[in-house]
PDB file of N, CA and C in Angstrom:
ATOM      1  N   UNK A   1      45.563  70.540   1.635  1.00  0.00           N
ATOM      2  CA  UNK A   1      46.472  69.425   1.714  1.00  0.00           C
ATOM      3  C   UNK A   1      46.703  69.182   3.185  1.00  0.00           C
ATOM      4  N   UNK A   2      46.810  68.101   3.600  1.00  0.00           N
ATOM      5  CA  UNK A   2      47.039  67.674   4.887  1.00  0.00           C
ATOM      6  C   UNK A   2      45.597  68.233   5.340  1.00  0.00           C
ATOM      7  N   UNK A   3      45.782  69.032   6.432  1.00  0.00           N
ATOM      8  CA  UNK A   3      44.448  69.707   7.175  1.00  0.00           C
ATOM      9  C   UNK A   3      43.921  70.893   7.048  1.00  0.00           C
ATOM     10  N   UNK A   4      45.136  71.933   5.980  1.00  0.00           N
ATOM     11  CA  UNK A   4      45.244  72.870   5.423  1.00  0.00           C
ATOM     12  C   UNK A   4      44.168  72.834   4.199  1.00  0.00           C
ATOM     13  N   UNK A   5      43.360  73.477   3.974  1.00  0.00           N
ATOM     14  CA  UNK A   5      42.311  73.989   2.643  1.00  0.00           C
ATOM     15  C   UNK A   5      43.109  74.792   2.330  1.00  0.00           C
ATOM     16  N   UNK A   6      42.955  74.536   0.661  1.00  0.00           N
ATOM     17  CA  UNK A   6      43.522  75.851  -0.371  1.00  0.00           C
ATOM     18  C   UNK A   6      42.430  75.431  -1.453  1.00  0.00           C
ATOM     19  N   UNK A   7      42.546  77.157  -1.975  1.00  0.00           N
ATOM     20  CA  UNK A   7      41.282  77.518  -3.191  1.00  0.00           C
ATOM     21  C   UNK A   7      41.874  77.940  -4.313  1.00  0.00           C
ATOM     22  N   UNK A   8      42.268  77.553  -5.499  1.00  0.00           N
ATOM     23  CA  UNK A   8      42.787  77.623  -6.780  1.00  0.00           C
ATOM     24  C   UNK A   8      41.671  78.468  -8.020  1.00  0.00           C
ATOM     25  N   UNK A   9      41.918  79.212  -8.088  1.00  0.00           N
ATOM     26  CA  UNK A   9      40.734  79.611 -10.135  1.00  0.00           C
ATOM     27  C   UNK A   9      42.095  78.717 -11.274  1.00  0.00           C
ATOM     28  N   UNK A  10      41.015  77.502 -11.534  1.00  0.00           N
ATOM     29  CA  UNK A  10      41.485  76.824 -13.038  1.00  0.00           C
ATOM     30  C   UNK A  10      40.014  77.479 -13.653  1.00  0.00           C
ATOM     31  N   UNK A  11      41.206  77.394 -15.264  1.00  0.00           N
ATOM     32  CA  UNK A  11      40.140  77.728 -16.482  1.00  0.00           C
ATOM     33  C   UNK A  11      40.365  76.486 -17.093  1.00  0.00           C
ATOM     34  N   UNK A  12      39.501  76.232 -18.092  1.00  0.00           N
ATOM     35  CA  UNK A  12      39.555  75.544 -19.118  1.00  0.00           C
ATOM     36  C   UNK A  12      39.277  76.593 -20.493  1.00  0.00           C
ATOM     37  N   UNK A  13      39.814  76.089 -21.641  1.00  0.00           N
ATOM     38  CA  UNK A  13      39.519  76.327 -23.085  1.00  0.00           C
ATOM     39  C   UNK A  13      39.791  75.457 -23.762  1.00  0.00           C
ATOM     40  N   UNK A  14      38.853  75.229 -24.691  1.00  0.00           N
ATOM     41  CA  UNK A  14      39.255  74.306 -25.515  1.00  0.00           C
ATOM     42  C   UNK A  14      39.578  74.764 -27.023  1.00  0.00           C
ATOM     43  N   UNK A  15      40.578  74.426 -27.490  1.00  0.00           N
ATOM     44  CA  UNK A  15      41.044  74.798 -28.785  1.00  0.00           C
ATOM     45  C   UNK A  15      41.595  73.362 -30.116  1.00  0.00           C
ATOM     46  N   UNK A  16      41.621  73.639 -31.123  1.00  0.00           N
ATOM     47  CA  UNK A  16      40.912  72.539 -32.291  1.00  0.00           C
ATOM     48  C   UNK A  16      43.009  72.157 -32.446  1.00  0.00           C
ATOM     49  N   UNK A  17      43.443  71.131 -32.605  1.00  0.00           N
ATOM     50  CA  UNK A  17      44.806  70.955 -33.122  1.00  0.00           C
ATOM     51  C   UNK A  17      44.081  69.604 -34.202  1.00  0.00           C
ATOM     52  N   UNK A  18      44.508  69.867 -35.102  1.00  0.00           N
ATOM     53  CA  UNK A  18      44.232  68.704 -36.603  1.00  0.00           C
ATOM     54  C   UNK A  18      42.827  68.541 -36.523  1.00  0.00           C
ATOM     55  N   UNK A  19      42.144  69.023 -36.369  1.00  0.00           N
ATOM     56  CA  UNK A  19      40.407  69.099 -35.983  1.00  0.00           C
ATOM     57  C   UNK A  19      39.905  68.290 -35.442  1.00  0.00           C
ATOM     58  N   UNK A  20      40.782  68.373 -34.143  1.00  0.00           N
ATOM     59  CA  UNK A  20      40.588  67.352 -32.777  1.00  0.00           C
ATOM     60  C   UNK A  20      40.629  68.558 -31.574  1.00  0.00           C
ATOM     61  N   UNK A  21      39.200  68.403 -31.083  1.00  0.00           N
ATOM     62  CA  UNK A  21      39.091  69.078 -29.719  1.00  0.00           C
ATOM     63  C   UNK A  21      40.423  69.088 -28.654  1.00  0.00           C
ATOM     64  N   UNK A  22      40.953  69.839 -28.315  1.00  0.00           N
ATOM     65  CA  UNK A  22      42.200  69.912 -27.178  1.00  0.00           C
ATOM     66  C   UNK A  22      41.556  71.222 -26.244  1.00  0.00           C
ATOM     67  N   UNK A  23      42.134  70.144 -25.150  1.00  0.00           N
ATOM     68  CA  UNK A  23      41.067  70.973 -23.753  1.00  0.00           C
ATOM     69  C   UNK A  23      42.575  71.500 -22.692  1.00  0.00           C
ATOM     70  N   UNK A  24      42.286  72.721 -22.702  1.00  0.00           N
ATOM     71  CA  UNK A  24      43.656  73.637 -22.499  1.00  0.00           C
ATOM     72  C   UNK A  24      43.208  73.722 -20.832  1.00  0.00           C
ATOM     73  N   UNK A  25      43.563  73.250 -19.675  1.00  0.00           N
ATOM     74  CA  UNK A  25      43.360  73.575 -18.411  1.00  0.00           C
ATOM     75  C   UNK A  25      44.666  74.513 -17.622  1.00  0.00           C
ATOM     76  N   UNK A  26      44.152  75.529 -16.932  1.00  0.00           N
ATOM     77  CA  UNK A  26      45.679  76.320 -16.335  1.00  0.00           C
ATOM     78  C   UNK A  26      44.905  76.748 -14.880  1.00  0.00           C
ATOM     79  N   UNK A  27      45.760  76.563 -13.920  1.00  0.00           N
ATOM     80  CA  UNK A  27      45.706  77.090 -12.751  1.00  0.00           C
ATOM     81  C   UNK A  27      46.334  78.338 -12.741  1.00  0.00           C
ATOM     82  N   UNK A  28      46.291  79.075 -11.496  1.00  0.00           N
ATOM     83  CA  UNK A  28      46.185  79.991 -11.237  1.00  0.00           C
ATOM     84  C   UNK A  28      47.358  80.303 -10.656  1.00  0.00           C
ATOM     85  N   UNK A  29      48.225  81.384 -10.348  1.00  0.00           N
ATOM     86  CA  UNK A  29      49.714  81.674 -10.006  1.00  0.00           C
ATOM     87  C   UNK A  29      49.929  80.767  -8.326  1.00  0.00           C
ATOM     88  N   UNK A  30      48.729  80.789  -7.634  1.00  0.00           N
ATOM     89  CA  UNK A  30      48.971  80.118  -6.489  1.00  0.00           C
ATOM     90  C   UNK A  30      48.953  78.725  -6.705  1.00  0.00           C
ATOM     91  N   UNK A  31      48.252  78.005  -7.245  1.00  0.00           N
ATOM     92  CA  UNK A  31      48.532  76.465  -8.002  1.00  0.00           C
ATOM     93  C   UNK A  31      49.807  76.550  -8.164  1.00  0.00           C
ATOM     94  N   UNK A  32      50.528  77.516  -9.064  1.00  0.00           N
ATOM     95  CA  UNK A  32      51.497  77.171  -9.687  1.00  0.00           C
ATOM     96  C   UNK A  32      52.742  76.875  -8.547  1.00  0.00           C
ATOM     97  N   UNK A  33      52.607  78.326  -7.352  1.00  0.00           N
ATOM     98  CA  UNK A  33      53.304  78.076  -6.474  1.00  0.00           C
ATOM     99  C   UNK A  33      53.445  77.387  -5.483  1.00  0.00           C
ATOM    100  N   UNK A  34      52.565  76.400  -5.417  1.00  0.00           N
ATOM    101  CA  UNK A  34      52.818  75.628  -4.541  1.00  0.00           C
ATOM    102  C   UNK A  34      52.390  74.232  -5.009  1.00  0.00           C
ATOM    103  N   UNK A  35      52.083  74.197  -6.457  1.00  0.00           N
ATOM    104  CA  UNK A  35      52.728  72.527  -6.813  1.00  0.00           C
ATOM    105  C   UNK A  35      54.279  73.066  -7.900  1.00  0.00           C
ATOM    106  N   UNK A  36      54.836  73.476  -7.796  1.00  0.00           N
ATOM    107  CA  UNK A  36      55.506  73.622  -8.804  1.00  0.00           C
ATOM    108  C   UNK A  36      56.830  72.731  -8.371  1.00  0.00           C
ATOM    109  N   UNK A  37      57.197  72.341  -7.377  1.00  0.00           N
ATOM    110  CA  UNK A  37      57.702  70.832  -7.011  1.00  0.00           C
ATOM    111  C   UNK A  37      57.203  69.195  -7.262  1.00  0.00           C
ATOM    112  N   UNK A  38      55.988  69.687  -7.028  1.00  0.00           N
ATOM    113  CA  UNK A  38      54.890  68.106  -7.555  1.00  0.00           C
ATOM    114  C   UNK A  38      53.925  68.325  -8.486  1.00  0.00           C
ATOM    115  N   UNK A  39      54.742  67.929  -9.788  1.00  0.00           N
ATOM    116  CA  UNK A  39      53.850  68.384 -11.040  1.00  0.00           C
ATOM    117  C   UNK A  39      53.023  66.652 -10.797  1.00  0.00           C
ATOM    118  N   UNK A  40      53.535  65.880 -10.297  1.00  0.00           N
ATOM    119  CA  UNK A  40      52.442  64.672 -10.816  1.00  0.00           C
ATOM    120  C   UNK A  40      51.396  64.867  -9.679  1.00  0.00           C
ATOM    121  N   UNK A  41      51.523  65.193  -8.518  1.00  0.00           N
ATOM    122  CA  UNK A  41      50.295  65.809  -7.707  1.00  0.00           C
ATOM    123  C   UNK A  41      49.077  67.210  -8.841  1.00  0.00           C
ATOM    124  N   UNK A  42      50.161  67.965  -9.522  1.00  0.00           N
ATOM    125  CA  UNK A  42      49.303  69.035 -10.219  1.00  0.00           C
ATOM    126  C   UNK A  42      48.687  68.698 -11.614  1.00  0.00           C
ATOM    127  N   UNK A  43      49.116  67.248 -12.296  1.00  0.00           N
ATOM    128  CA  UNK A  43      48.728  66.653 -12.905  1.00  0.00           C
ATOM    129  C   UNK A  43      47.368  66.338 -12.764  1.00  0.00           C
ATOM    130  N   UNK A  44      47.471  65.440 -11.673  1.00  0.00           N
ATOM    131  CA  UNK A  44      46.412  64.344 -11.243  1.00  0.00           C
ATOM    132  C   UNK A  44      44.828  65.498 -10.530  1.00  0.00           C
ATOM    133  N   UNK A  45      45.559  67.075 -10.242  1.00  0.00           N
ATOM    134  CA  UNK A  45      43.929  67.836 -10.084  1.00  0.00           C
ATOM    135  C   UNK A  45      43.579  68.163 -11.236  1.00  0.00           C
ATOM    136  N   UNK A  46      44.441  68.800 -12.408  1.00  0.00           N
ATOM    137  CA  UNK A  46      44.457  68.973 -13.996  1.00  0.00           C
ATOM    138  C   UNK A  46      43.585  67.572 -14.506  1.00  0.00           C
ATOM    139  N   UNK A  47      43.561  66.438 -14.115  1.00  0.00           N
ATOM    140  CA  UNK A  47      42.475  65.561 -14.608  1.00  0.00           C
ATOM    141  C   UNK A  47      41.209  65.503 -13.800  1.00  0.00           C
ATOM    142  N   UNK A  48      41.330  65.430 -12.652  1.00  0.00           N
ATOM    143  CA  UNK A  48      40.223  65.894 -11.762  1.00  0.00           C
ATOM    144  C   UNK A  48      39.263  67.086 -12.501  1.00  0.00           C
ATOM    145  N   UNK A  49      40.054  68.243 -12.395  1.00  0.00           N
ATOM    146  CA  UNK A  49      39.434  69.263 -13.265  1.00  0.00           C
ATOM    147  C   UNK A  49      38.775  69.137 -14.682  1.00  0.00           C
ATOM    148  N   UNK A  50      39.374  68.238 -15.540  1.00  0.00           N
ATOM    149  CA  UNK A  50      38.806  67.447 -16.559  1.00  0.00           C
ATOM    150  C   UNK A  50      37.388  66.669 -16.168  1.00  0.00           C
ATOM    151  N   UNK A  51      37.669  65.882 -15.404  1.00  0.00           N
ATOM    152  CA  UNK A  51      36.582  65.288 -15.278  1.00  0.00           C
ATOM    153  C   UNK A  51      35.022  66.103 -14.917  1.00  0.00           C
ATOM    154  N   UNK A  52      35.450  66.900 -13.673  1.00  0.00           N
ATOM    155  CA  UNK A  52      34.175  67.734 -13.412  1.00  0.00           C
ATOM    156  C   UNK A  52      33.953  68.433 -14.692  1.00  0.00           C
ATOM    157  N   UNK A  53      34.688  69.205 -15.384  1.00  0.00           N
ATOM    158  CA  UNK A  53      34.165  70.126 -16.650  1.00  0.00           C
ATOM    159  C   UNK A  53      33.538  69.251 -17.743  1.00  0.00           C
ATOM    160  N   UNK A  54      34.017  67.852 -17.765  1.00  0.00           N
ATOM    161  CA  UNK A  54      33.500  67.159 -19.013  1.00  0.00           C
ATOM    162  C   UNK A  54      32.101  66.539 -18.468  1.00  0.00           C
ATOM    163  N   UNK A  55      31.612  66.844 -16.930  1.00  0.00           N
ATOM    164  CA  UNK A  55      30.653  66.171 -16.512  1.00  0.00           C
ATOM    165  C   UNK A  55      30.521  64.764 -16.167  1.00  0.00           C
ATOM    166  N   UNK A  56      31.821  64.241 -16.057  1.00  0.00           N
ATOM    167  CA  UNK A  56      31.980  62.849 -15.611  1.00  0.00           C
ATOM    168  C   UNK A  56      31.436  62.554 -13.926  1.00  0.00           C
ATOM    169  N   UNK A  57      30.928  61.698 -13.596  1.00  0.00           N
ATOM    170  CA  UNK A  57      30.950  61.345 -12.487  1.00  0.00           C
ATOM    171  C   UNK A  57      31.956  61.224 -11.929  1.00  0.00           C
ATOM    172  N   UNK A  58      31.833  61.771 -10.139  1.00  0.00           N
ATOM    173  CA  UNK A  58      33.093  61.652  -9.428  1.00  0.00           C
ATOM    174  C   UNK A  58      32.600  60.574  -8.334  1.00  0.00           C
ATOM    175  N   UNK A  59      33.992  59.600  -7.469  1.00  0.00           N
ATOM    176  CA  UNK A  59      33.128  59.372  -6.296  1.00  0.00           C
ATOM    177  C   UNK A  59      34.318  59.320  -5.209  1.00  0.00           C
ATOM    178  N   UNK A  60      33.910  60.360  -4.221  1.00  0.00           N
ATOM    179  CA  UNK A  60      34.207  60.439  -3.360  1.00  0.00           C
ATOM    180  C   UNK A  60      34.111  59.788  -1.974  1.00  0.00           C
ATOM    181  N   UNK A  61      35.190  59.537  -1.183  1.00  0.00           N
ATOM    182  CA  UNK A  61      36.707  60.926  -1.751  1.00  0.00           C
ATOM    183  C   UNK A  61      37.216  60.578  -2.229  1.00  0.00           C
ATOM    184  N   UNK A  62      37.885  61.264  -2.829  1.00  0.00           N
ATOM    185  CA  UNK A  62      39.289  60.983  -3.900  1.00  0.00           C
ATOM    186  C   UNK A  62      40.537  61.503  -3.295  1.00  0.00           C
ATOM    187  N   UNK A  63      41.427  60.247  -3.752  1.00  0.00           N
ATOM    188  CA  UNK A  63      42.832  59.945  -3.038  1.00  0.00           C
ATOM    189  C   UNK A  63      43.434  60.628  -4.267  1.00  0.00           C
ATOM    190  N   UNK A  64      44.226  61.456  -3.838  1.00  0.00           N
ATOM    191  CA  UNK A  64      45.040  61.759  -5.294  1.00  0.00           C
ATOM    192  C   UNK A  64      46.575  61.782  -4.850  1.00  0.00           C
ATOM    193  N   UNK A  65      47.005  61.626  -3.789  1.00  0.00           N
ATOM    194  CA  UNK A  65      48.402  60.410  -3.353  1.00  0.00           C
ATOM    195  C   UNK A  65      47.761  60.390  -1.507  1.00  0.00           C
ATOM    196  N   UNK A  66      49.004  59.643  -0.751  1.00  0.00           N
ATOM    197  CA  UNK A  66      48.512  59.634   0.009  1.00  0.00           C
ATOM    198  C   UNK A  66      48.445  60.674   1.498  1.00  0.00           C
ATOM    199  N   UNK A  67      48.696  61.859   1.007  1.00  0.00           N
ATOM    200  CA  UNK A  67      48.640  62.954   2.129  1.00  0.00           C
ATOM    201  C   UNK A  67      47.186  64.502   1.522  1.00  0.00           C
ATOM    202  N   UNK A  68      46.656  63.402   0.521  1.00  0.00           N
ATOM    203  CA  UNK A  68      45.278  64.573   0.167  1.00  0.00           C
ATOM    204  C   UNK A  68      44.367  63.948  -0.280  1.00  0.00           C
ATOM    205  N   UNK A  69      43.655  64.317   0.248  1.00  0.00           N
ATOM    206  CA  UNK A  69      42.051  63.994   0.268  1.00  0.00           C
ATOM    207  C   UNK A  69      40.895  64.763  -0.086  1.00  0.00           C
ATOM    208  N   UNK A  70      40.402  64.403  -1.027  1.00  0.00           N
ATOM    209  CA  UNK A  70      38.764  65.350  -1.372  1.00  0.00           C
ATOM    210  C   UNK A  70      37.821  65.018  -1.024  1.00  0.00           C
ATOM    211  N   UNK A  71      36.879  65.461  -0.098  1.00  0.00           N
ATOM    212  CA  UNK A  71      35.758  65.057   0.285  1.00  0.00           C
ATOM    213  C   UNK A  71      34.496  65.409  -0.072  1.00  0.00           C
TER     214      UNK A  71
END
């Protein structure tokens, strides 16, 4: 964030609710601690993370507000 790099382990699992695929994503205790003020910042990598696992195309960079940047 800002000029600062940080490295997170998210998992994914996916588990069945009414026999509809549900895709369970969780970061890691350091994710937690340092978005745990800006859940809509920890949201918006929780879909990011979606996207790469579901194999969606990305295109970079990606703005995900305006003080972070993915390159």
């Amino acid at each position: 964030m800002g000029q600062t790099q940080h490295q997170f382990t998210m998992t994914v699992e996916t588990d069945n609710l009414c026999n509809q695929p549900l895709q369970i994503i969780q970061g890691d205790d350091k994710f937690h601690s340092l978005f745990q003020w800006n859940r809509e910042l920890a949201q918006k990598i929780y879909e990011l993370v979606a996207q790469v696992y579901n194999q969606h195309p990305l295109n970079f960079p990606i703005s995900l507000d305006t003080s972070v940047w993915i390159k």
